[in-house]
C-alpha atoms as a PDB file:
ATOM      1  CA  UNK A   1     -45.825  -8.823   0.860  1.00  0.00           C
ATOM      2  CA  UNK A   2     -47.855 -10.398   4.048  1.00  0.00           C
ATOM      3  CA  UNK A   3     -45.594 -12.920   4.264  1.00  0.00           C
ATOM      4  CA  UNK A   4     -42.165 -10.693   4.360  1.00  0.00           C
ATOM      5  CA  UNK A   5     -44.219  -9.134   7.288  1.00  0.00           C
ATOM      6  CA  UNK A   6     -44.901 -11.808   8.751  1.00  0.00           C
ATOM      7  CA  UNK A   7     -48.723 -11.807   8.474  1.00  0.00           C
ATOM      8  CA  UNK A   8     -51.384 -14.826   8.381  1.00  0.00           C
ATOM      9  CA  UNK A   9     -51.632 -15.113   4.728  1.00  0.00           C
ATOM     10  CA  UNK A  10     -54.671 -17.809   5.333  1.00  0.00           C
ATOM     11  CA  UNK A  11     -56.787 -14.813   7.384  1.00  0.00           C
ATOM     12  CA  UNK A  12     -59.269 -13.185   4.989  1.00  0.00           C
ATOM     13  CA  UNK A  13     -58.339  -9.871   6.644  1.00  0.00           C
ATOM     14  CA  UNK A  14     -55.193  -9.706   5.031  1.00  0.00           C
ATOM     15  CA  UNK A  15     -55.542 -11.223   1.832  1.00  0.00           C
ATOM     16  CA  UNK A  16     -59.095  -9.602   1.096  1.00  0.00           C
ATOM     17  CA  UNK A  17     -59.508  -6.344   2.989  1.00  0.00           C
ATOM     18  CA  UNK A  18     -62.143  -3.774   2.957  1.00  0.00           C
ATOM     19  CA  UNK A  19     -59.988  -1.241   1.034  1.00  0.00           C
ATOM     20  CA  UNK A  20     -57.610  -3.118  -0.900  1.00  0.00           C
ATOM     21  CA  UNK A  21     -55.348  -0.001  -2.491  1.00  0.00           C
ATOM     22  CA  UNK A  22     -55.031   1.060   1.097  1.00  0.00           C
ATOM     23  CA  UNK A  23     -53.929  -2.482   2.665  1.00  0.00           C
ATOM     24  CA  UNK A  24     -51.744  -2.352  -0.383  1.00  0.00           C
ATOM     25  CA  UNK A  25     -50.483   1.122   0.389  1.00  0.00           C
ATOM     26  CA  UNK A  26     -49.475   0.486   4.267  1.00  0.00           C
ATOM     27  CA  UNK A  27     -48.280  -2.911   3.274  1.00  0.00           C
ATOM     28  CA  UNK A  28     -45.522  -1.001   0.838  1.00  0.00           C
ATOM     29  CA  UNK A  29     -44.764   1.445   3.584  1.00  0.00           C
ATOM     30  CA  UNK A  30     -44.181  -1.164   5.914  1.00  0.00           C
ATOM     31  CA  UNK A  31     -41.949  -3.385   3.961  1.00  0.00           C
ATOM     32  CA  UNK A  32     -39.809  -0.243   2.761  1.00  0.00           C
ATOM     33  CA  UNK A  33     -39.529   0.749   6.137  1.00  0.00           C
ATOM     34  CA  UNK A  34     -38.268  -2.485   6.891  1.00  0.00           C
ATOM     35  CA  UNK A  35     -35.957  -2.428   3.808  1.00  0.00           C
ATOM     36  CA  UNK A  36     -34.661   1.013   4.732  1.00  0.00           C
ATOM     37  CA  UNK A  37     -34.298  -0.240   8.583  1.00  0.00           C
ATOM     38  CA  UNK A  38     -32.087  -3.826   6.933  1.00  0.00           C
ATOM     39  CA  UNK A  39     -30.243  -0.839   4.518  1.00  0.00           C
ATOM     40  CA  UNK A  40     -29.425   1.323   7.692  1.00  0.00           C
ATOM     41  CA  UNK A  41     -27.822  -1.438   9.964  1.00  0.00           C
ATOM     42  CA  UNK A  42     -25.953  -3.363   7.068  1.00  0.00           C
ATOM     43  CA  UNK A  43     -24.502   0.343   5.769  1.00  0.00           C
ATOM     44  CA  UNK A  44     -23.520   0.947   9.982  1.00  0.00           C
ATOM     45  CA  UNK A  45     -22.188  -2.616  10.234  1.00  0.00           C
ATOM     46  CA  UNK A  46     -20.290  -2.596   7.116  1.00  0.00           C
ATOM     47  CA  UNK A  47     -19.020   0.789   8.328  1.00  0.00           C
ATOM     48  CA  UNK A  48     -17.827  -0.979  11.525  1.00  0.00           C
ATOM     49  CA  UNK A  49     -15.773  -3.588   9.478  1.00  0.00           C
ATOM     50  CA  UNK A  50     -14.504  -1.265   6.954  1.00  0.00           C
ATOM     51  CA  UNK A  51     -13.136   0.972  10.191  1.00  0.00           C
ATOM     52  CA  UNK A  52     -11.914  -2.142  11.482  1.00  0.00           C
ATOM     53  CA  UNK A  53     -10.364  -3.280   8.430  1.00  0.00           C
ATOM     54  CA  UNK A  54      -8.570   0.327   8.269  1.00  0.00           C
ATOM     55  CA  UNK A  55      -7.575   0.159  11.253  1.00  0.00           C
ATOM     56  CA  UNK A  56      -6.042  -3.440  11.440  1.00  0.00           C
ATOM     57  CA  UNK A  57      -4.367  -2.209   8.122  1.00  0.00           C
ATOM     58  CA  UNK A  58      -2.962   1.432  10.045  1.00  0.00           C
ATOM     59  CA  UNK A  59      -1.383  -1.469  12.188  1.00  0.00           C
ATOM     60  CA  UNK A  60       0.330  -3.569   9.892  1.00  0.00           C
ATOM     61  CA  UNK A  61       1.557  -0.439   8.265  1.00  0.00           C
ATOM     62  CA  UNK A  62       2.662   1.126  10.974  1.00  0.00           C
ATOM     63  CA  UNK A  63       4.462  -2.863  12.040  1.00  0.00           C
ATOM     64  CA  UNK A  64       5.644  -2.657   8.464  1.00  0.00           C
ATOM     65  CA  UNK A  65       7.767   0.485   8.786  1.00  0.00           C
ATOM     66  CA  UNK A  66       8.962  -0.237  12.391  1.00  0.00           C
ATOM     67  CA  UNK A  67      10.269  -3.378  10.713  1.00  0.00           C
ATOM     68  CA  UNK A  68      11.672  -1.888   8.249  1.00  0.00           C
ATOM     69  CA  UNK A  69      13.289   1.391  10.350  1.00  0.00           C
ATOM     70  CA  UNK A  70      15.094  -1.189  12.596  1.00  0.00           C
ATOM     71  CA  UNK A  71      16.553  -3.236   9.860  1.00  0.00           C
ATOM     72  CA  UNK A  72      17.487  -0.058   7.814  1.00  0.00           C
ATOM     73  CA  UNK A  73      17.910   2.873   9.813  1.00  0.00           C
ATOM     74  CA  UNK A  74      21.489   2.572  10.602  1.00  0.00           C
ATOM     75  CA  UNK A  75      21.895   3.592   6.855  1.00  0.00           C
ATOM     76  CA  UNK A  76      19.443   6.446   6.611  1.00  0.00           C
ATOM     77  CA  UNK A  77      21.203   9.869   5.445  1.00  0.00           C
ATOM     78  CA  UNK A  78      23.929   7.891   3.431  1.00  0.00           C
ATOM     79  CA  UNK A  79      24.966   9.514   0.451  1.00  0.00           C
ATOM     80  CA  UNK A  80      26.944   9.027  -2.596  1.00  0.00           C
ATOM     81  CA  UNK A  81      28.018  11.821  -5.146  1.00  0.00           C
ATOM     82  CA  UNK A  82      30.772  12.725  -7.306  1.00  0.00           C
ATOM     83  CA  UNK A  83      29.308  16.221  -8.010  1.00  0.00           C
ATOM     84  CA  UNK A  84      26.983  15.274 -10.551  1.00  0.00           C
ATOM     85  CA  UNK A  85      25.222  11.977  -9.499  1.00  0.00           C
ATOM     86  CA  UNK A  86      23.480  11.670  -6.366  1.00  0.00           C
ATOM     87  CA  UNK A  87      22.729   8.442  -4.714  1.00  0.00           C
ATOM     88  CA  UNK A  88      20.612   8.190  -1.909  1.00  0.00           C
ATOM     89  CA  UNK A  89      19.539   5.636   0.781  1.00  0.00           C
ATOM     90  CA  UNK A  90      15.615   5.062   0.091  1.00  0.00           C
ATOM     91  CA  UNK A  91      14.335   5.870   3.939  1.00  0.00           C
ATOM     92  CA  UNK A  92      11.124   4.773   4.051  1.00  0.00           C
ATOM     93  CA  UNK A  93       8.416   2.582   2.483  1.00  0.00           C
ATOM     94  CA  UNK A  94       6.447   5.659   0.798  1.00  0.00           C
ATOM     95  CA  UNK A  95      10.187   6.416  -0.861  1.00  0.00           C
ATOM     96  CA  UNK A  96       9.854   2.563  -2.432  1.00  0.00           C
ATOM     97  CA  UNK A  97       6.523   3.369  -3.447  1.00  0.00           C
ATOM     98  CA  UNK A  98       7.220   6.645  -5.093  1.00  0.00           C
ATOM     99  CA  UNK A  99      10.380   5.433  -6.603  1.00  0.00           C
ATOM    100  CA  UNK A 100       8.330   2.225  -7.950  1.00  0.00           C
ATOM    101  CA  UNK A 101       5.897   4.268  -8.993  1.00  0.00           C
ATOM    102  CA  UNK A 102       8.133   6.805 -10.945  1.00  0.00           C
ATOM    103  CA  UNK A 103      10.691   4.612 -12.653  1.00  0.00           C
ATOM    104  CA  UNK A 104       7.707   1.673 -13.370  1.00  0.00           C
ATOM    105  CA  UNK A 105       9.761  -0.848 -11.442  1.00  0.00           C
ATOM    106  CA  UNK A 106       8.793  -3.480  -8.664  1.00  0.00           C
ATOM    107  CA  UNK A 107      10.762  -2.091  -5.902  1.00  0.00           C
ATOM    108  CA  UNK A 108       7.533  -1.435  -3.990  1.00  0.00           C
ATOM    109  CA  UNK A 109       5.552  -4.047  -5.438  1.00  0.00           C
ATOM    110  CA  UNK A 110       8.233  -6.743  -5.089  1.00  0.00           C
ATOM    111  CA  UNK A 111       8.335  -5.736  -1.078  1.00  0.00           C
ATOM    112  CA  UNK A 112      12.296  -4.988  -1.432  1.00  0.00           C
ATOM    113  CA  UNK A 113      11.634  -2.773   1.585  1.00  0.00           C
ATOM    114  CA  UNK A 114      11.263  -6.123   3.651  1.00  0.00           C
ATOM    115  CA  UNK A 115      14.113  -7.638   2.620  1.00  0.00           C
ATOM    116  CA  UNK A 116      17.222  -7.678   5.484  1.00  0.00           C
ATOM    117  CA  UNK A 117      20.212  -8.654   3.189  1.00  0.00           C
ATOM    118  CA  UNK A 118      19.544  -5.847   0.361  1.00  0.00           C
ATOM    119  CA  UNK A 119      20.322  -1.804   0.154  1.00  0.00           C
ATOM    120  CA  UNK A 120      17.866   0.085  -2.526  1.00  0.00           C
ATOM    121  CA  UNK A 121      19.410   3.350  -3.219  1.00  0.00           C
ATOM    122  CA  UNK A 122      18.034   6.173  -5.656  1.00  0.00           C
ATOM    123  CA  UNK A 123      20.544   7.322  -8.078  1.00  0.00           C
ATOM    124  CA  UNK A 124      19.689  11.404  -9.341  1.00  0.00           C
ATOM    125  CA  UNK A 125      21.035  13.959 -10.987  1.00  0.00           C
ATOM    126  CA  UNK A 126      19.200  17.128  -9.142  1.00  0.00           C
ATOM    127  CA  UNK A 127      15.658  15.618  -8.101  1.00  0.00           C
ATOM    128  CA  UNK A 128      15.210  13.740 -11.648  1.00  0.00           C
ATOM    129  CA  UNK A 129      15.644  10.009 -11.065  1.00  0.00           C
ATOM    130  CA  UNK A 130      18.182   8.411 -12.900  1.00  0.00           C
ATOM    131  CA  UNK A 131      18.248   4.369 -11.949  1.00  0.00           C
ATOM    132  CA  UNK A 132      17.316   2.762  -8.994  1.00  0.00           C
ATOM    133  CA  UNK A 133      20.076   0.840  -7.404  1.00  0.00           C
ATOM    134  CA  UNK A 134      20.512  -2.677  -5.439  1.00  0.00           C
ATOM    135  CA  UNK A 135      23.139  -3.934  -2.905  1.00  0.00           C
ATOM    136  CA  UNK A 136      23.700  -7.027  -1.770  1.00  0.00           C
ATOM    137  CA  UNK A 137      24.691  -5.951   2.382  1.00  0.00           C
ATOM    138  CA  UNK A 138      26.612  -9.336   2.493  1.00  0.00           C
ATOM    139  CA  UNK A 139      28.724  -8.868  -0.873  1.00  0.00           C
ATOM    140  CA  UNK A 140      28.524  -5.088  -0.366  1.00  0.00           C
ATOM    141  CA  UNK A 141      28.271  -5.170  -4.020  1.00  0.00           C
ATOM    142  CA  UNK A 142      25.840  -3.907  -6.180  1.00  0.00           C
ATOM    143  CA  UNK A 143      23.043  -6.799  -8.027  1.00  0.00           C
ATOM    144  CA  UNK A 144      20.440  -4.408  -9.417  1.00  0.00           C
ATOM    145  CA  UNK A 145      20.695  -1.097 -11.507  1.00  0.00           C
ATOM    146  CA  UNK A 146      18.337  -0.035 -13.438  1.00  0.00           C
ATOM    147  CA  UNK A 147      16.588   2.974 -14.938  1.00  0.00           C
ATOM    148  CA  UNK A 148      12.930   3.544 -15.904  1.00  0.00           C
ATOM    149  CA  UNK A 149      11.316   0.228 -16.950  1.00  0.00           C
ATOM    150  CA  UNK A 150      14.203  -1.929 -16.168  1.00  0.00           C
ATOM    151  CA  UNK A 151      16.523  -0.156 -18.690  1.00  0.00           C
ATOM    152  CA  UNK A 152      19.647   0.944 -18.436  1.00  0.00           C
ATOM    153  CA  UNK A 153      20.827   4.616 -18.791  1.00  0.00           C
ATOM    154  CA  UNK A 154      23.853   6.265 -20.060  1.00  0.00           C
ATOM    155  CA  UNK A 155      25.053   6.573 -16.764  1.00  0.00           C
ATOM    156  CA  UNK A 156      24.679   2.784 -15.821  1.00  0.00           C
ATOM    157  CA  UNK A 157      28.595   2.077 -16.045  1.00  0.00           C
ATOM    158  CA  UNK A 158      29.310   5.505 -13.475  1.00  0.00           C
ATOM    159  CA  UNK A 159      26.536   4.570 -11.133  1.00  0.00           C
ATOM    160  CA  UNK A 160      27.470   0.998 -10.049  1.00  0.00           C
ATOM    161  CA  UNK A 161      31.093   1.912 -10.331  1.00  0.00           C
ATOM    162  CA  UNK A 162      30.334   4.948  -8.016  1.00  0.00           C
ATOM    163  CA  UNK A 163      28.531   2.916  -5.554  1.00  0.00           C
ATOM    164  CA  UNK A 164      30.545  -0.466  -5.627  1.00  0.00           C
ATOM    165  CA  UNK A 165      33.645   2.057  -5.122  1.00  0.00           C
ATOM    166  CA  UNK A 166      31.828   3.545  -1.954  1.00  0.00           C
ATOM    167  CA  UNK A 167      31.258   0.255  -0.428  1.00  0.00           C
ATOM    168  CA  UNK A 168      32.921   0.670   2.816  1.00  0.00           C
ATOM    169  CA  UNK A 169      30.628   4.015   3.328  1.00  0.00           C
ATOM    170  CA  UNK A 170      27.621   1.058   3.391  1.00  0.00           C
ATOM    171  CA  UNK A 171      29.702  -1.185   5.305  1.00  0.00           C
ATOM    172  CA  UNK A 172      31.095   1.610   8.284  1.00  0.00           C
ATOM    173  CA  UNK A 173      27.225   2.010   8.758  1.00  0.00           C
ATOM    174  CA  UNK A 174      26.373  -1.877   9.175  1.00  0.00           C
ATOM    175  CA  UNK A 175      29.194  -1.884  11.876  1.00  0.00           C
ATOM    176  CA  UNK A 176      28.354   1.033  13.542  1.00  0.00           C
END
């Protein structure tokens, strides 16, 4: 203990004091002041980073969906139905998430939001998720659709027909 406070552990003073339990005593209060002092500007210093940390991430969040507004804006409100299928433009990078999330895909995890030459569309019937839809903006064809786990539905066949049929509603908006 004297020498985490620094003391002269060669002066008989400190290593045999008149009252031992009490050299002992302020010798524990001292260190654990010390400790709690070491506790108090690690916890404020690691609150520092983790703010700054947060905050650089805010950033590259908020870069991330600026990127990804420019490149896929133009098609934002873009739907496709024939009454009973819906199929939606996904308009931001929460939407990739959620829809990832639901349907236990990689579209969010696979960063499809970030990539310039592909559409991802949510096909539904009412709010229930059906399959999650790809296209290709050079082909203007769909490459991906899929429901829940990467399986196809009964309605597989109807929803890439659907969409490949309603290409030049993709393509009006990529020329607009």
């Amino acid at each position: 203990m004297l020498n985490n406070l620094g003391q002269d552990i060669r002066n008989p003073k400190n290593i045999c004091p008149a009252n031992f339990i009490d050299a002992h005593d302020r010798a524990m209060r001292r260190i654990e002041a010390k400790r709690m002092k070491e506790r108090t500007e690690n916890e404020r210093r690691w609150e520092a980073e983790r703010r700054d940390r947060d905050q650089r991430k805010l950033l590259e969040e908020k870069q991330r969906e600026d990127y990804f507004k420019a490149m896929k804006s133009k098609f934002f409100g873009l739907v496709i139905s024939d009454n009973e299928i819906t199929v939606k433009v996904l308009e931001s990078i929460e939407e990739y998430y959620e829809e990832g999330k639901a349907q236990n895909i990689c579209v969010f995890g696979a960063g499809y939001y970030t990539k310039a030459e592909s559409l991802v569309l949510s096909a539904r019937i009412g709010d229930r998720i059906i399959e999650t839809v790809e296209v290709d903006l050079q082909t203007l064809r769909v490459v991906q659709c899929h429901g829940k786990g990467n399986l196809n539905t009964p309605y597989h066949d109807r929803i890439v027909d659907l969409v490949n049929s309603n290409a030049q509603l993709i393509k009006a908006r990529m020329t607009a």
